[in-house]
N, C-alpha and C. Protein backbone atom coordinates (compact mmCIF):
# COMPACT_ATOMS: atom_id res chain seq x y z
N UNK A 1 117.20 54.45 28.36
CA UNK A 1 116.69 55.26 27.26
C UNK A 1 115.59 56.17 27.79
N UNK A 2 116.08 57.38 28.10
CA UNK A 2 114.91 58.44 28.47
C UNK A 2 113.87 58.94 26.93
N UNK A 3 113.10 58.93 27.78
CA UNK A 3 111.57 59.57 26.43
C UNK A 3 111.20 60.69 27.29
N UNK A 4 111.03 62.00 26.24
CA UNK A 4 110.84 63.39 26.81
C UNK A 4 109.03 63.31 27.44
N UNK A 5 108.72 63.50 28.30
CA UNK A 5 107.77 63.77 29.17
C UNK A 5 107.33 64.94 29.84
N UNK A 6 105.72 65.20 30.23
CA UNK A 6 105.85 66.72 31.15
C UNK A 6 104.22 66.72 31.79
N UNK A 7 104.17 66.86 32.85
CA UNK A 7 103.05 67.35 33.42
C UNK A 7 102.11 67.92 32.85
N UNK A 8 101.10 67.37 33.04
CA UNK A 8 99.44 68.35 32.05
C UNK A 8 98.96 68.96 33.16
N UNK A 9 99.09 70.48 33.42
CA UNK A 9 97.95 71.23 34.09
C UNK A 9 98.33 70.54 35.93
N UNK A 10 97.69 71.20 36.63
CA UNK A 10 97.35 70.90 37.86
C UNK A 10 96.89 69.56 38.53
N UNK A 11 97.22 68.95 39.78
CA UNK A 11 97.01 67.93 39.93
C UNK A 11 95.45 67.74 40.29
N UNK A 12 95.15 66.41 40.78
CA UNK A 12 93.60 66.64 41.32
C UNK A 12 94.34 66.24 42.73
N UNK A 13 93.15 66.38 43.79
CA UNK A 13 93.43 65.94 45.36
C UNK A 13 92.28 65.67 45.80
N UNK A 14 91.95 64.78 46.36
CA UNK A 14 90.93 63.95 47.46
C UNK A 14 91.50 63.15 48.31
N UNK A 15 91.20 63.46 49.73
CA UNK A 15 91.18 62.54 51.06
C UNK A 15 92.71 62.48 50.86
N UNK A 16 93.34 61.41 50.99
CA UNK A 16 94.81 61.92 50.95
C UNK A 16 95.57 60.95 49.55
N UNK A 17 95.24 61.00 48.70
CA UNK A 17 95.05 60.60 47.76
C UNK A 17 95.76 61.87 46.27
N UNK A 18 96.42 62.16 45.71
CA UNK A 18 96.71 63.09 44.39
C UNK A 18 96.71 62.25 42.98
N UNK A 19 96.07 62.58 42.06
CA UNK A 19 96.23 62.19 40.69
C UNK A 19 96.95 63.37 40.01
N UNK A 20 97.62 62.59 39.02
CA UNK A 20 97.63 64.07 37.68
C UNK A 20 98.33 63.07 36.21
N UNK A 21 97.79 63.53 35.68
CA UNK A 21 98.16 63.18 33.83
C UNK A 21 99.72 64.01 33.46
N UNK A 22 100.45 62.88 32.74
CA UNK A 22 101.16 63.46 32.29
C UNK A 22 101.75 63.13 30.81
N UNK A 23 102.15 63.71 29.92
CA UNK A 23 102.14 63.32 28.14
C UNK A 23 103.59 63.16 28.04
N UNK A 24 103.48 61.87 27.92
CA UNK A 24 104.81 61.21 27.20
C UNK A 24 105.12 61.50 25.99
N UNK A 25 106.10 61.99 25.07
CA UNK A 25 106.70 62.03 23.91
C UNK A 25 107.52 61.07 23.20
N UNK A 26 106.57 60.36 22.13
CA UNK A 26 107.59 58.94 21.77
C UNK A 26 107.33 58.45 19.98
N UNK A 27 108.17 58.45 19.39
CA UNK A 27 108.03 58.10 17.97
C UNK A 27 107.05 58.97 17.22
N UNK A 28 106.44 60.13 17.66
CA UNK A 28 105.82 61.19 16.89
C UNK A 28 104.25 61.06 17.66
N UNK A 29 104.38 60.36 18.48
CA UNK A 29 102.89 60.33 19.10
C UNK A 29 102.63 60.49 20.82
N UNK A 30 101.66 61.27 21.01
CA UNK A 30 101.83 61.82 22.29
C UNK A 30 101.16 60.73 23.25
N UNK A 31 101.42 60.02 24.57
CA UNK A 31 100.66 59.22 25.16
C UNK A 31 100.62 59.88 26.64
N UNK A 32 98.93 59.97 26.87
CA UNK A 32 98.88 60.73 28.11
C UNK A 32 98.81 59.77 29.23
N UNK A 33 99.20 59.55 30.54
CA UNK A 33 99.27 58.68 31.17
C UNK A 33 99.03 59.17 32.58
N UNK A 34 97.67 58.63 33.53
CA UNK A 34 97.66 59.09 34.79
C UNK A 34 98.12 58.47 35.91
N UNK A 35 98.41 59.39 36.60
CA UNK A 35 99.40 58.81 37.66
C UNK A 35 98.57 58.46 39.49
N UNK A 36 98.79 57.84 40.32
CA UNK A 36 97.70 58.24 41.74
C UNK A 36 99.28 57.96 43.02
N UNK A 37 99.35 58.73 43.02
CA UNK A 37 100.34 59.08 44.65
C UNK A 37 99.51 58.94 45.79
N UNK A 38 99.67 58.22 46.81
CA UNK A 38 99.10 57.85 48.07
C UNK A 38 100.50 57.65 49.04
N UNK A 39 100.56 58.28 50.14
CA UNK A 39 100.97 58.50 50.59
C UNK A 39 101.12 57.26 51.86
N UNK A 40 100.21 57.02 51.76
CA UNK A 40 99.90 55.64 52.69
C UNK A 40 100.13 54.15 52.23
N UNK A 41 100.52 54.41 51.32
CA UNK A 41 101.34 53.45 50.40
C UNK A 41 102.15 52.50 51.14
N UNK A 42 102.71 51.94 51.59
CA UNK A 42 103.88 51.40 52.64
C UNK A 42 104.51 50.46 51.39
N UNK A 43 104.26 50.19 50.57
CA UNK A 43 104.55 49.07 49.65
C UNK A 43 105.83 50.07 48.61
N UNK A 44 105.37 51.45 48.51
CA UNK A 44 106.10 52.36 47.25
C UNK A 44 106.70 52.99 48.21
N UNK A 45 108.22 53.02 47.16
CA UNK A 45 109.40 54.18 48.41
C UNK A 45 108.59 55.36 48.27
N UNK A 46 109.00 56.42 48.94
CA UNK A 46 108.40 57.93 48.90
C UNK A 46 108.86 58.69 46.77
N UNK A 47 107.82 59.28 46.89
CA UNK A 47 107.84 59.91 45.55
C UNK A 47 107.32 58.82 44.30
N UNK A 48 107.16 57.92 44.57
CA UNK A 48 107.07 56.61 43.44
C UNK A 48 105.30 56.51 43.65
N UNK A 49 104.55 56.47 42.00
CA UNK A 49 103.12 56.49 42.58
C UNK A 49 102.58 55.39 42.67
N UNK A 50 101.23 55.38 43.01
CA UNK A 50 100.90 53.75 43.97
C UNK A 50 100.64 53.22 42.10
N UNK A 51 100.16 53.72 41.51
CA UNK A 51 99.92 53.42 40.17
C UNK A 51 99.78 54.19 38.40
N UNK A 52 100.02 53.86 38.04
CA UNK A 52 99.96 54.67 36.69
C UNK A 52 99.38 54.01 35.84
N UNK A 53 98.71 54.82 34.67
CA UNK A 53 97.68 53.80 33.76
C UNK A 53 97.77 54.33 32.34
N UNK A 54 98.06 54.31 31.25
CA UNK A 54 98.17 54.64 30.13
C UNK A 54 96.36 55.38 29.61
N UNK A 55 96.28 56.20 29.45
CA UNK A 55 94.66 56.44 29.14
C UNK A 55 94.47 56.71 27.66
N UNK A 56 95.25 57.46 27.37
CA UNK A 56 95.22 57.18 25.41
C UNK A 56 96.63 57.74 24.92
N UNK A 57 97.09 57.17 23.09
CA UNK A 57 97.39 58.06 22.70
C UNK A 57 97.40 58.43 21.05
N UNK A 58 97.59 59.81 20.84
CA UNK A 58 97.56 60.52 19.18
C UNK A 58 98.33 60.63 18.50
N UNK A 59 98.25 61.01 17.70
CA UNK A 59 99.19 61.99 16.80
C UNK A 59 100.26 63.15 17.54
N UNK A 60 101.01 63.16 17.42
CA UNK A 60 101.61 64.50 17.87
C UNK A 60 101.15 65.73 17.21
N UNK A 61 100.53 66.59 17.95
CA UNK A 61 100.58 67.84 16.93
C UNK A 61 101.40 68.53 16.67
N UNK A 62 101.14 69.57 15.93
CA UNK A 62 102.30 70.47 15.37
C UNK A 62 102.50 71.36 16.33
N UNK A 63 103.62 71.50 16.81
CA UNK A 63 103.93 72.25 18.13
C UNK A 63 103.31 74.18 18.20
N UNK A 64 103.06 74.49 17.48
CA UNK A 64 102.31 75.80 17.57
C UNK A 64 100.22 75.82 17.63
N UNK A 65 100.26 74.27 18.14
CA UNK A 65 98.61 73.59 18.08
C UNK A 65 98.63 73.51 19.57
N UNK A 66 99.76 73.27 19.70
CA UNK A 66 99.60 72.73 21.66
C UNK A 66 99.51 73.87 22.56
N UNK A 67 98.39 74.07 22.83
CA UNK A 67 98.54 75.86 24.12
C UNK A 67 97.67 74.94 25.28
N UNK A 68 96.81 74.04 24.96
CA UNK A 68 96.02 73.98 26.19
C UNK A 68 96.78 72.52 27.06
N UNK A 69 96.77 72.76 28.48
CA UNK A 69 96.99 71.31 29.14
C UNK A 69 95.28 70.56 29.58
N UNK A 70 95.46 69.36 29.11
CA UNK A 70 94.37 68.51 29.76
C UNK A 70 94.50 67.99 30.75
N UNK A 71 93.11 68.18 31.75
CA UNK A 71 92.79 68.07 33.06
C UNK A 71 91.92 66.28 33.49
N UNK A 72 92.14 65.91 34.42
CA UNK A 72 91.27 65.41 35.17
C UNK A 72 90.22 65.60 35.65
N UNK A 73 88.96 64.32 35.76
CA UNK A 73 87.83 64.93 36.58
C UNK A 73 87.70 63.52 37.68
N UNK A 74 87.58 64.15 38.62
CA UNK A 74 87.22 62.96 39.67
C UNK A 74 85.40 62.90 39.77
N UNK A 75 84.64 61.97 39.16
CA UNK A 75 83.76 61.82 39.00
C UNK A 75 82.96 60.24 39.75
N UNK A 76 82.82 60.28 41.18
CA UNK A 76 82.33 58.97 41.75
C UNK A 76 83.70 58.42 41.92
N UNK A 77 83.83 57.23 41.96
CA UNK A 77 84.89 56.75 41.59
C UNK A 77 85.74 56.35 40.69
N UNK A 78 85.41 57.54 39.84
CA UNK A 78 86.26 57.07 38.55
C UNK A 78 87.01 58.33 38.31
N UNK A 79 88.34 58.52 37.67
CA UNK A 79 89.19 59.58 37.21
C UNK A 79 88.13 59.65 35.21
N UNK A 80 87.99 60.91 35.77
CA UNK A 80 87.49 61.21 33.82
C UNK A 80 88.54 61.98 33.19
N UNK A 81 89.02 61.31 31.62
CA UNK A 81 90.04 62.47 30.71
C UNK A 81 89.60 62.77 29.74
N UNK A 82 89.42 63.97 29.46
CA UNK A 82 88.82 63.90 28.12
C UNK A 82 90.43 64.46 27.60
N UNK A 83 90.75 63.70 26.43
CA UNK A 83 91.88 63.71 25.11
C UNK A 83 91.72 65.25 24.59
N UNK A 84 90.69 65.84 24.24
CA UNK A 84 90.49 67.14 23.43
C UNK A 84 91.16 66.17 21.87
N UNK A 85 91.19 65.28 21.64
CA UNK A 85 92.07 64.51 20.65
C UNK A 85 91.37 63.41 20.29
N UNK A 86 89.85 63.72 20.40
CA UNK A 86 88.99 62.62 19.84
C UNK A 86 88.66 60.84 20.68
N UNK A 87 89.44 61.05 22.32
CA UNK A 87 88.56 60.27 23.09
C UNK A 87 88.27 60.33 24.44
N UNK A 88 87.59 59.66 25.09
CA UNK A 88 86.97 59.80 26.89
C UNK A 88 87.67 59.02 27.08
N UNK A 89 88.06 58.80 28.50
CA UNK A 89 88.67 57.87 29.12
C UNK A 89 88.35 57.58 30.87
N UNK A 90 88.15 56.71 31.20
CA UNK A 90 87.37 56.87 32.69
C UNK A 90 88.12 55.75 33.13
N UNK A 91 88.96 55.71 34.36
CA UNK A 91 89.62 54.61 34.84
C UNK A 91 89.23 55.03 36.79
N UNK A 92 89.55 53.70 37.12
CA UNK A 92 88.99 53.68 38.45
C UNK A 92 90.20 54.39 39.21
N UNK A 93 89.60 55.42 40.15
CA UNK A 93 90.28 56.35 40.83
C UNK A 93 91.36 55.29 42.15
N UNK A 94 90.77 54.18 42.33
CA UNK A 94 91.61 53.43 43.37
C UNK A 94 92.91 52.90 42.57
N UNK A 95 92.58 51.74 42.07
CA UNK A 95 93.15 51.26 41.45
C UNK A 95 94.31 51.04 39.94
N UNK A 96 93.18 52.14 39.05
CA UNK A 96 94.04 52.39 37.49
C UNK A 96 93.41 52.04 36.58
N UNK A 97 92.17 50.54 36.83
CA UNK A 97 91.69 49.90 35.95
C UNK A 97 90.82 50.77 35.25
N UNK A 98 90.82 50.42 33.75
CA UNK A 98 90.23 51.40 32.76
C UNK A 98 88.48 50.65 33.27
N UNK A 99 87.54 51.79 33.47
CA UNK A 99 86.43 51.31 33.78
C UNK A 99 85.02 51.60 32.43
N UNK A 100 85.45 52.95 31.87
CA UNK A 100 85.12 53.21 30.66
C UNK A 100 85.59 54.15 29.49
N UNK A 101 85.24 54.20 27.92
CA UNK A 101 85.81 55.22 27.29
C UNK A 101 85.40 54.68 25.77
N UNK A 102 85.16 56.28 25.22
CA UNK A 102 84.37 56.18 23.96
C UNK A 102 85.76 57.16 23.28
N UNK A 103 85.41 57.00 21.85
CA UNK A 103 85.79 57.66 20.95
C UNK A 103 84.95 58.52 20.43
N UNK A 104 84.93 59.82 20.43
CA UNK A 104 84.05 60.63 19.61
C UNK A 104 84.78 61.27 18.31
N UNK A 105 83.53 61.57 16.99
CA UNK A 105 84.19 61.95 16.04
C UNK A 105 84.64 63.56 16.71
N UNK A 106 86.01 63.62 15.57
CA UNK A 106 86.05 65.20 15.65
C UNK A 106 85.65 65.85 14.88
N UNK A 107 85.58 67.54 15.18
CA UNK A 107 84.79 67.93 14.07
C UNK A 107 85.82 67.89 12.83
N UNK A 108 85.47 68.42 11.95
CA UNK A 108 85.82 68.74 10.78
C UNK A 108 86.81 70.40 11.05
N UNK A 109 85.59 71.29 11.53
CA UNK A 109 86.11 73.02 11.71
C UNK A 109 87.36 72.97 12.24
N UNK A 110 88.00 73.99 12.82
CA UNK A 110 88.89 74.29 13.42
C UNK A 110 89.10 74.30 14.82
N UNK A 111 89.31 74.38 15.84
CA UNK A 111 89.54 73.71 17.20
C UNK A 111 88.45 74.54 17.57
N UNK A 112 87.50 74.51 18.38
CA UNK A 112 86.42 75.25 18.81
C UNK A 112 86.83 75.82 20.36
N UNK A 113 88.04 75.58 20.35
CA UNK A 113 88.96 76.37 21.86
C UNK A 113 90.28 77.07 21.87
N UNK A 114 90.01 77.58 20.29
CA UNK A 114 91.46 79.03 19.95
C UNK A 114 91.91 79.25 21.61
N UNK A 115 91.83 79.79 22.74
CA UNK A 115 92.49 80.48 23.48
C UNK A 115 93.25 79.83 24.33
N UNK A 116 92.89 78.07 24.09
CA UNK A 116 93.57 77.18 24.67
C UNK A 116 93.51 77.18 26.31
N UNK A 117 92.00 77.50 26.73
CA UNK A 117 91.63 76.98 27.86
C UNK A 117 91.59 75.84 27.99
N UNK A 118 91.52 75.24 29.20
CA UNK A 118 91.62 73.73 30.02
C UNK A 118 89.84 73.60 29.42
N UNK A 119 89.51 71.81 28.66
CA UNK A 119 88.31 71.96 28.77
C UNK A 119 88.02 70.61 29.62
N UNK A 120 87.95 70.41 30.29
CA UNK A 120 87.70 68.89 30.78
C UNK A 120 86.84 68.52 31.01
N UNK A 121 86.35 67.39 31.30
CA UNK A 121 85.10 66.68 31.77
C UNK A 121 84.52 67.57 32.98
N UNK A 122 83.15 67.07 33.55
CA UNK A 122 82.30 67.98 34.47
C UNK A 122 81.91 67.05 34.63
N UNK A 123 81.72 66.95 36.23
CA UNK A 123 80.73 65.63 36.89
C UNK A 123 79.88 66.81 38.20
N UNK A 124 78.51 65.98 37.57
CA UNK A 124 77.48 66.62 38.22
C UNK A 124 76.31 65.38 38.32
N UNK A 125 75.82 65.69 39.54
CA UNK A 125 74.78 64.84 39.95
C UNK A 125 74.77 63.21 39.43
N UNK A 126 76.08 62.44 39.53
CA UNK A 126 75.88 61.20 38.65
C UNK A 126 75.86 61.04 37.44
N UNK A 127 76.27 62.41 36.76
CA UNK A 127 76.55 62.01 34.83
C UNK A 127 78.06 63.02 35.01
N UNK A 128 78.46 62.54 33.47
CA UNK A 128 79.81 63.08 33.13
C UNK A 128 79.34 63.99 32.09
N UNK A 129 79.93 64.91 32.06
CA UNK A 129 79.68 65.63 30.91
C UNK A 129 80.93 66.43 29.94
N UNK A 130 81.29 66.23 28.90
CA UNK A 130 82.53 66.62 28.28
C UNK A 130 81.72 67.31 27.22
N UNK A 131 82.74 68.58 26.52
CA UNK A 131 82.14 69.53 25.43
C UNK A 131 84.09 69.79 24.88
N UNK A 132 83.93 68.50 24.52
CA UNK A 132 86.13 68.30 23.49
C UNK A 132 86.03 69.70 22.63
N UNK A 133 87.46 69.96 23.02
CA UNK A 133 87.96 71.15 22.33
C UNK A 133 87.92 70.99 20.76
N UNK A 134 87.82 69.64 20.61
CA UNK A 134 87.93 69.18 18.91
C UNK A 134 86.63 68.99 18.15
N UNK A 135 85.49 68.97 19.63
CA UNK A 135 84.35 68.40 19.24
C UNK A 135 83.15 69.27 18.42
N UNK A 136 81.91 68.69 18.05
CA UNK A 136 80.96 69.65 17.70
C UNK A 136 80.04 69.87 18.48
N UNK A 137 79.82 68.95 19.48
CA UNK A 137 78.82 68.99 20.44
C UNK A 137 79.00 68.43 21.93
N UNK A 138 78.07 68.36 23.16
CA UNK A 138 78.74 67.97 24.55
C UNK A 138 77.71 66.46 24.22
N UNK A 139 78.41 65.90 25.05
CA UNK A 139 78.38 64.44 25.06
C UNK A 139 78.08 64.37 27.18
C-alpha cells in the first residue's frame, strides 16, 4: 500500500553525513518525517537511510495554502524543524532521538509569510531561534 509522499526543500549536509524532511500524505493529514543518509553506514544497502524519525503531524491544508517547503536547521547536535503548523521539533542529528519540542500558539491573522518563503529555525551562538510562518512572534 503506497502513501503519496515528496521532498521538503533542499537537503542539509555536514561532514559526510545528509539530512532532509520529507511530508507524507495519509488520511487527510500531512506527517513530516526526517531522514539522515550516511554513507558509512555498512549496516544499510546503498540509498536506504541510516535513520528516519517522524517529527510532527497536521491537518492537511487546502492545497492552494501550500507554496512554502520546510527546512532543517542543524543546530549543535540537534536537527531543528520548525512545522510553520504550530510546532518545534529538535531531534538528535546522530541518531533520530527526539531531544526537544514545543508547541506554539498560532496566530489568529493570516499567514504572516504570503510569498511562501522557506522560514526555518536559525542557530546562532548556542540558541535556536524560530519566527513560524503561522506565528505572532520569534521564540
Amino acid at each position: 500500500n503506497k502513501v503519496a509522499a515528496a521532498w521538503e526543500g533542499a537537503p542539509l549536509v555536514s561532514g559526510r553525513r545528509m539530512w532532509a524532511v520529507y511530508a507524507r500524505y495519509e488520511g487527510g493529514r500531512v506527517v513530516h518525517v526526517a531522514a539522515c543518509y550516511d554513507p558509512a553506514d555498512a549496516e544499510k544497502p546503498p540509498g536506504r537511510p541510516a535513520w528516519t524519525a517522524e517529527l510532527c503531524d497536521s491537518p492537511l491544508p487546502p492545497a492552494d495554502r501550500r507554496t512554502r517547503q520546510e527546512l532543517l536547521t542543524l543546530a549543535g547536535r540537534n536537527l531543528v524543524f520548525c512545522s510553520n503548523n504550530g510546532a518545534v521539533v529538535a531531534v538528535d542529528a546522530l541518531t533520530g532521538k527526539r531531544a526537544w519540542g514545543f508547541r506554539y500558539a498560532r496566530s489568529r491573522k493570516a499567514v504572516n509569510n504570503p510569498t511562501g518563503d522557506p522560514a526555518p529555525a536559525v542557530a546562532f551562538g548556542g540558541r535556536v531561534f524560530v519566527a513560524p510562518a503561522d506565528g505572532d512572534r520569534v521564540f
